[in-house]
C-alpha atoms as a PDB file:
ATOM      1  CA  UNK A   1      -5.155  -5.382   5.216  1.00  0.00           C
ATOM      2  CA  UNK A   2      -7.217  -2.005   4.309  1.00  0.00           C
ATOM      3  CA  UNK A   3      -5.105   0.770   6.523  1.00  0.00           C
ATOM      4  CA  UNK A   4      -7.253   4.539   6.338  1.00  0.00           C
ATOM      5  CA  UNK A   5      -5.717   7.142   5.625  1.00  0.00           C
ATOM      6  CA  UNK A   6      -5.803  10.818   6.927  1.00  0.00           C
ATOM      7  CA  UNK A   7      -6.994  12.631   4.013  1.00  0.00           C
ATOM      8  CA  UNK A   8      -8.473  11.444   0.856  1.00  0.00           C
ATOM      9  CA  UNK A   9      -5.532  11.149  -1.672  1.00  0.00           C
ATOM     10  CA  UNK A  10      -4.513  10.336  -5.144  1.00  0.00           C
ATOM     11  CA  UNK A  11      -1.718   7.773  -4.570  1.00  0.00           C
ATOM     12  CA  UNK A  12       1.527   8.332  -7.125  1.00  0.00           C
ATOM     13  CA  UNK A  13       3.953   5.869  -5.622  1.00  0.00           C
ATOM     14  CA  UNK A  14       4.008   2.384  -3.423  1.00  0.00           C
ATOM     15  CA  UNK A  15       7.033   2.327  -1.232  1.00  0.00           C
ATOM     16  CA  UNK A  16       8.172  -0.357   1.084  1.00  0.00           C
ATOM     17  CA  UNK A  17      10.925  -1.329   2.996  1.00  0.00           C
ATOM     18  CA  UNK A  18      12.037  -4.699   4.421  1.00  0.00           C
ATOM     19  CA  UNK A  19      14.627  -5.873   6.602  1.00  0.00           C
ATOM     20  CA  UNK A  20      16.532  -8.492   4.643  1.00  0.00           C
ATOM     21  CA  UNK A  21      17.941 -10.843   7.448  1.00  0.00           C
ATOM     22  CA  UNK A  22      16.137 -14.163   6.219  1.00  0.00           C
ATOM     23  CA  UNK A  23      14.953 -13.415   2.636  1.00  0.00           C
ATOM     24  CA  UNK A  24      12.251 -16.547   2.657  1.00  0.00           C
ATOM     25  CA  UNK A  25       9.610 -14.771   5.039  1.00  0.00           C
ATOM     26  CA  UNK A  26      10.384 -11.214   2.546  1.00  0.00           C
ATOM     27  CA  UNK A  27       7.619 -10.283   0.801  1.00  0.00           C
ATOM     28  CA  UNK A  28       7.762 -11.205  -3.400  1.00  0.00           C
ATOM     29  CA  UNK A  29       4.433 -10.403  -5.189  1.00  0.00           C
ATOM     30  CA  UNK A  30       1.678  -7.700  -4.090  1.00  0.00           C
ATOM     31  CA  UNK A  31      -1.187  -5.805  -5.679  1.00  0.00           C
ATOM     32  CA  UNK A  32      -2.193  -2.507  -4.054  1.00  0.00           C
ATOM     33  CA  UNK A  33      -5.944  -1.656  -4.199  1.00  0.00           C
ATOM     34  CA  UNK A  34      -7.487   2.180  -4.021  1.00  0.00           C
ATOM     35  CA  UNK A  35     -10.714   1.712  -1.561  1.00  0.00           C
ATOM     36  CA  UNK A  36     -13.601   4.184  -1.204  1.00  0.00           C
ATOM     37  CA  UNK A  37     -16.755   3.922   0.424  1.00  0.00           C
ATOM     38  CA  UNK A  38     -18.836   4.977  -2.666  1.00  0.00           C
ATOM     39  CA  UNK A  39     -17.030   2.495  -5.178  1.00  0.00           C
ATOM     40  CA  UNK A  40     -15.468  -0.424  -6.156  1.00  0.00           C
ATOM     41  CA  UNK A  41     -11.920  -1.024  -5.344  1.00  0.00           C
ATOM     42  CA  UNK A  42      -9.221  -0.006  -7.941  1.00  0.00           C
ATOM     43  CA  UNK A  43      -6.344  -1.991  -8.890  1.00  0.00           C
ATOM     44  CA  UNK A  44      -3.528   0.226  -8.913  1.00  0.00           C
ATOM     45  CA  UNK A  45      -1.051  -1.636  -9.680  1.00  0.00           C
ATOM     46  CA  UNK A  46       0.898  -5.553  -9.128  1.00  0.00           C
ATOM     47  CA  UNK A  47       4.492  -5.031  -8.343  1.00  0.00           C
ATOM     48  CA  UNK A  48       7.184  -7.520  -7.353  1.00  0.00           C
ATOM     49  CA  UNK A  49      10.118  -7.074  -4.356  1.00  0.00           C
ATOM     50  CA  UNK A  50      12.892  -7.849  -5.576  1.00  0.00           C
ATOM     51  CA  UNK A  51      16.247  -8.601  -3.172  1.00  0.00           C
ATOM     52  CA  UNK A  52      18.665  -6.590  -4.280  1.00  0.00           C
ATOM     53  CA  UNK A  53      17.547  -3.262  -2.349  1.00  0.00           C
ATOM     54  CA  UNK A  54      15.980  -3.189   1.572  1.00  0.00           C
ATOM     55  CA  UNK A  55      14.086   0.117  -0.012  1.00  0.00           C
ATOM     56  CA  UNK A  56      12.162   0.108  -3.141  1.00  0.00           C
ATOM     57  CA  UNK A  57       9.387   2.394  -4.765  1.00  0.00           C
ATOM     58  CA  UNK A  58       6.440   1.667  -7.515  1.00  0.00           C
ATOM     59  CA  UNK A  59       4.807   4.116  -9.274  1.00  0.00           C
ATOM     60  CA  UNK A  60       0.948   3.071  -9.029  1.00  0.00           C
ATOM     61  CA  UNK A  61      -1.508   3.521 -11.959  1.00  0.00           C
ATOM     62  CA  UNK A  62      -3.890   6.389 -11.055  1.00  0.00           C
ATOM     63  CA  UNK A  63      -4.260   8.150 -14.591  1.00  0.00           C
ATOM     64  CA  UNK A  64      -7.227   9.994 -13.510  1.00  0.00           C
ATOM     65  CA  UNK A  65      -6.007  10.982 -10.139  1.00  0.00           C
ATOM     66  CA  UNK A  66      -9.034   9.032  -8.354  1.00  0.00           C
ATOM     67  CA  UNK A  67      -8.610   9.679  -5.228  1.00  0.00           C
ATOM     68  CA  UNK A  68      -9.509   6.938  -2.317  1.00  0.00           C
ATOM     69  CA  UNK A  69      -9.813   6.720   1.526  1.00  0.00           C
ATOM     70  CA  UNK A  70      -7.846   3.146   2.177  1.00  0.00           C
ATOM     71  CA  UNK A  71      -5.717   1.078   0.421  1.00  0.00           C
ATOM     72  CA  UNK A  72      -5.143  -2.885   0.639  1.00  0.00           C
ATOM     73  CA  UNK A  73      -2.168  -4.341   0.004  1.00  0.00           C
ATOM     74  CA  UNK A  74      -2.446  -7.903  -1.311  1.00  0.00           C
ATOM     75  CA  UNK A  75       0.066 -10.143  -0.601  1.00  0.00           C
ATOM     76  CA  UNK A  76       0.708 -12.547  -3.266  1.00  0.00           C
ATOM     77  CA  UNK A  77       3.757 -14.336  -2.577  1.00  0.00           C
ATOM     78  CA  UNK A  78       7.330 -13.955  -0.198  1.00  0.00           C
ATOM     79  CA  UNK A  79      10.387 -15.686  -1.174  1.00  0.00           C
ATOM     80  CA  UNK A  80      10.135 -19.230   0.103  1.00  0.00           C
ATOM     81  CA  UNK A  81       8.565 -18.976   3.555  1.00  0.00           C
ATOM     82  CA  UNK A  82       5.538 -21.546   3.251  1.00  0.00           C
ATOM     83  CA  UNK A  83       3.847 -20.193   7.077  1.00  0.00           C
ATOM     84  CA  UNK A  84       4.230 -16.166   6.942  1.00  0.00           C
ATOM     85  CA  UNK A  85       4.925 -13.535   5.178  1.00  0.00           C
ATOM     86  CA  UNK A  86       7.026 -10.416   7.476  1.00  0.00           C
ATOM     87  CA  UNK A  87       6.594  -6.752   6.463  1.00  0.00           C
ATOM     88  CA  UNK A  88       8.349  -3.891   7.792  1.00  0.00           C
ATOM     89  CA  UNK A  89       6.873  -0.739   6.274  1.00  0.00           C
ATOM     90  CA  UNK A  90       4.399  -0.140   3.767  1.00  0.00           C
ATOM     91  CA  UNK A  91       4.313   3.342   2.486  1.00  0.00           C
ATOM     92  CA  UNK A  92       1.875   5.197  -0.150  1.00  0.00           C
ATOM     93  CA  UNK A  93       2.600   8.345  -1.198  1.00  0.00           C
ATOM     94  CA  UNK A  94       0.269  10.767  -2.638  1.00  0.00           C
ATOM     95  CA  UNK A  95      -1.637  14.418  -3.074  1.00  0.00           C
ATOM     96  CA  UNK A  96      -4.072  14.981  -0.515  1.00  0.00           C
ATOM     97  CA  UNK A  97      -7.499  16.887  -1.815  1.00  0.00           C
ATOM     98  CA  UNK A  98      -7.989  20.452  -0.542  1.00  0.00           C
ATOM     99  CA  UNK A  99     -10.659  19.687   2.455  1.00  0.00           C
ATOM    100  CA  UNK A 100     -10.449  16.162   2.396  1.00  0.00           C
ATOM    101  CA  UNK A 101      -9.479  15.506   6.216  1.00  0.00           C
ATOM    102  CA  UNK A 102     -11.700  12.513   7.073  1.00  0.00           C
ATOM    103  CA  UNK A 103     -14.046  12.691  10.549  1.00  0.00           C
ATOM    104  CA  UNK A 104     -11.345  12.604  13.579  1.00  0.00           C
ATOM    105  CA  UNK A 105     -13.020   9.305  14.655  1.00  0.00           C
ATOM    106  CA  UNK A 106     -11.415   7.218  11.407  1.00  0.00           C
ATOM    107  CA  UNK A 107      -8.471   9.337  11.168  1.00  0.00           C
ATOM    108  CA  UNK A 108      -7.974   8.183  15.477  1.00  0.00           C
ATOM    109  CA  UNK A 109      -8.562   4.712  14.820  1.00  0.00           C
ATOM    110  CA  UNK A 110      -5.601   4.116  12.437  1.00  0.00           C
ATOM    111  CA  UNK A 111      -3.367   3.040  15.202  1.00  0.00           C
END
């Protein structure tokens, strides 16, 4: 899924957290993907969840400090579960540009 974000930002880190209940359905392998409207998308990185922690983080690879206006997290694999794939949270954390707060109509429809 591409989610927007509120500003424009440089992403440093990939965070997510999972509730580990049944670990088949977890999420395994994912790439996360810098998106702006004026180029192509930017692999940032390929990172793999492992079960030993419900919370883990990922520094992307963002050398230049591009910054972007989505991101897309690709799933790649879960643990097991051949029908689904469940994920709690999905954070990326960044540094917003100075004057970078997108029109109020994307930053509304993030939902």
């Amino acid at each position: 899924c591409d989610k927007p974000l509120s500003q424009r930002t440089s992403p440093l880190s990939t965070q997510v957290f999972q509730f580990l209940p049944t670990t088949e359905t977890v999420l395994q392998d994912f790439t996360v993907w810098g998106l702006s409207n004026d180029s192509d998308p930017v692999r940032l990185g390929s990172f793999s969840f492992l079960l030993t922690t419900p919370l883990q983080t990922f520094p992307v690879n963002n050398p230049k400090r591009t910054t972007f206006d989505k991101v897309r997290i690709e799933i790649l694999s879960n643990w097991g579960s051949p029908e689904y794939t469940c994920i709690y949270r999905i954070r990326v954390h960044g540094e917003p540009m100075p004057g970078s707060t997108l029109p109020s109509s994307e930053a509304s429809s993030q939902g």
